[in-house]
C-alpha atoms as a PDB file:
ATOM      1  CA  UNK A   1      51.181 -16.487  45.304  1.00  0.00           C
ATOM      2  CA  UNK A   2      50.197 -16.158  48.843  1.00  0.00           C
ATOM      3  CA  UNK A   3      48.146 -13.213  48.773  1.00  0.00           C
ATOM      4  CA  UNK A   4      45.645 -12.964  46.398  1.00  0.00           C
ATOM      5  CA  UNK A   5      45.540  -9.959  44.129  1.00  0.00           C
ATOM      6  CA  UNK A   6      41.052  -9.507  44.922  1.00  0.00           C
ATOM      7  CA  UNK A   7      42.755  -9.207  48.626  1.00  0.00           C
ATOM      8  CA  UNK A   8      44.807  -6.354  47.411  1.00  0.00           C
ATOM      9  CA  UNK A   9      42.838  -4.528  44.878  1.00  0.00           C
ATOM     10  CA  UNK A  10      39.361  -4.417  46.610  1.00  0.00           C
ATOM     11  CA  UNK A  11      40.809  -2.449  49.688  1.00  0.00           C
ATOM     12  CA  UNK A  12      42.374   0.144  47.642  1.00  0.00           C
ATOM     13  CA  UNK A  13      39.487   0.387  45.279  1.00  0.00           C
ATOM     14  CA  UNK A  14      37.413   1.512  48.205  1.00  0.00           C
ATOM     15  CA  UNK A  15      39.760   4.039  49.896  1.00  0.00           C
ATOM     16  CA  UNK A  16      40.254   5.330  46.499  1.00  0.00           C
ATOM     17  CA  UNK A  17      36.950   6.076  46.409  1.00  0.00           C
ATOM     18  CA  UNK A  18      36.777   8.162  49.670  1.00  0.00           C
ATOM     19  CA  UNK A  19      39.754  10.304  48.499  1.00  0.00           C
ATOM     20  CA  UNK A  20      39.525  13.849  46.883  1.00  0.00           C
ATOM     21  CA  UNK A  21      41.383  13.735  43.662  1.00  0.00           C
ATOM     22  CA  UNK A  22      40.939  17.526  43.494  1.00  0.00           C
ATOM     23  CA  UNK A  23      42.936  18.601  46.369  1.00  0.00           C
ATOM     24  CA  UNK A  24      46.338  19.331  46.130  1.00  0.00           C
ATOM     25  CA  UNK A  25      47.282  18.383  49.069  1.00  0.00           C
ATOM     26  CA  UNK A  26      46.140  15.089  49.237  1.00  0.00           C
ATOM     27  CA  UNK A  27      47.953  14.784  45.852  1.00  0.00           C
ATOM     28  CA  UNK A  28      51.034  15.721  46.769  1.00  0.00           C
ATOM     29  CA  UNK A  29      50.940  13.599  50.358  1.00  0.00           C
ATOM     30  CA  UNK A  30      50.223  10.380  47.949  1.00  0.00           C
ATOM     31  CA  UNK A  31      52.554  11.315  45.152  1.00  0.00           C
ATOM     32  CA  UNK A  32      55.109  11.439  48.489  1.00  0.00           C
ATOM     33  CA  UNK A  33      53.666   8.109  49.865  1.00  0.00           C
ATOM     34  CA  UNK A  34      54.080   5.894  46.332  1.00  0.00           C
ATOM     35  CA  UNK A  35      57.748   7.532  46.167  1.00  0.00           C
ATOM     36  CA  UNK A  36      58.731   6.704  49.600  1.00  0.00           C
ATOM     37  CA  UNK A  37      57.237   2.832  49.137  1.00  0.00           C
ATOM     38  CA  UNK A  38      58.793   2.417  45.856  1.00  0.00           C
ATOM     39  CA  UNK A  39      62.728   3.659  47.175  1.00  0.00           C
ATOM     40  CA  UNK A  40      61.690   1.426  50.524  1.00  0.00           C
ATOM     41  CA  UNK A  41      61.441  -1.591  47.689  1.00  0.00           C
ATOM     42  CA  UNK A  42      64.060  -0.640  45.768  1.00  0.00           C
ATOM     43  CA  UNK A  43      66.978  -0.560  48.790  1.00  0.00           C
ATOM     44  CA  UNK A  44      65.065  -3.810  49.706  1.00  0.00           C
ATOM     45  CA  UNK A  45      66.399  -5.436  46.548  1.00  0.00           C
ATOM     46  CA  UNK A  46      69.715  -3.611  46.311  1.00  0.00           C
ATOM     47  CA  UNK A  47      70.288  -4.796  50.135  1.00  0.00           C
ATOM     48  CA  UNK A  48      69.177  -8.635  48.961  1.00  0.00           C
ATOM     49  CA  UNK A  49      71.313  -8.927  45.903  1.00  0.00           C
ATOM     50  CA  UNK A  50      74.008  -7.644  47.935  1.00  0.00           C
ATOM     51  CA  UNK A  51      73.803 -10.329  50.491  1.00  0.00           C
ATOM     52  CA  UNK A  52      73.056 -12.981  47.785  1.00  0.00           C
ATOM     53  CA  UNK A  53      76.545 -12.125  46.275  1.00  0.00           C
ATOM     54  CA  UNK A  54      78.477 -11.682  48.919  1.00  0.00           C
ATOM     55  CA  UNK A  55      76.989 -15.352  50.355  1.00  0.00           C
ATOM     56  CA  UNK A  56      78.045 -17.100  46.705  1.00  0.00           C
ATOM     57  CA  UNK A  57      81.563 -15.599  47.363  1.00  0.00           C
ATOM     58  CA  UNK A  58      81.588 -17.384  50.813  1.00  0.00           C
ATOM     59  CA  UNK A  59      82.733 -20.780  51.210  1.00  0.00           C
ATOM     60  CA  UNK A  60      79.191 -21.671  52.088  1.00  0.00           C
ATOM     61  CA  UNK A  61      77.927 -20.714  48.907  1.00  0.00           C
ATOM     62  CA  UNK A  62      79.979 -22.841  46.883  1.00  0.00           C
ATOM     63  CA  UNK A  63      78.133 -26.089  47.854  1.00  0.00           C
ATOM     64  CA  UNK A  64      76.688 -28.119  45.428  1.00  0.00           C
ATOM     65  CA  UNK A  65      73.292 -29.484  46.419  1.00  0.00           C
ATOM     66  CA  UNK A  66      72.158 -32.698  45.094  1.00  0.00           C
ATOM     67  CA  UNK A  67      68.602 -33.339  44.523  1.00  0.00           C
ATOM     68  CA  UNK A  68      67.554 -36.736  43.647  1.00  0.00           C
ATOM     69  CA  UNK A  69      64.941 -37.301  40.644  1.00  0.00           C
ATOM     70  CA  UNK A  70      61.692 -38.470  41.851  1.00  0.00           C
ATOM     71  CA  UNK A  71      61.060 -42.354  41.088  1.00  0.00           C
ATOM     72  CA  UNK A  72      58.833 -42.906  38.025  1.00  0.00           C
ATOM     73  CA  UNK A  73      55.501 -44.095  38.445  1.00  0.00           C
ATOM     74  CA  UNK A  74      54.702 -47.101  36.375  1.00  0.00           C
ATOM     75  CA  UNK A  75      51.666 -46.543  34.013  1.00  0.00           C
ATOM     76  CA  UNK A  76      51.079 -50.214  33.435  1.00  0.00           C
ATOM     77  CA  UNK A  77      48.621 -51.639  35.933  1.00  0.00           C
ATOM     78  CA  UNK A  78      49.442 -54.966  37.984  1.00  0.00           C
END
C-alpha cells in the first residue's frame, strides 16, 4: 500500500481532538463533509467500471496477453 495507514490515522486523531463534538453545527458540517466524500468515491467507481466495460467490449480489450513463467532457479549447487 503506498500510504501508510499511521500517515492517515495520526492526522485525523489530532484534528479530532481540536473539534467540538457538542456543537451542532460542526456536526452537521462533518456529517455533510463524510456524505459528500463518500458519493465523490462512489461515482469514482461507477465512472471506472464503466470505462473498464466499455474498454473489454472494444477491440482493444480482447487481446490476450502472454506472460512468460519465470525460469526456475536450480537448488542444487555447482
Amino acid at each position: 500500500m503506498a500510504i501508510n495507514k499511521l500517515m492517515v490515522m495520526v492526522p485525523v486523531m489530532l484534528a479530532a481532538r481540536k473539534l467540538d463534538g457538542e456543537d451542532p453545527k460542526l456536526v452537521f458540517a462533518l456529517r455533510c463533509a463524510y456524505a459528500a466524500i463518500h458519493t465523490i468515491i462512489i461515482l469514482i467507481c461507477i465512472y471506472m467500471f464503466q470505462r473498464a466495460a466499455s474498454f473489454s467490449d472494444s477491440p482493444d480489450g480482447r487481446r490476450v496477453v502472454y506472460i512468460p513463467s519465470p525460469p526456475v532457479v536450480s537448488l542444487v549447487a555447482i
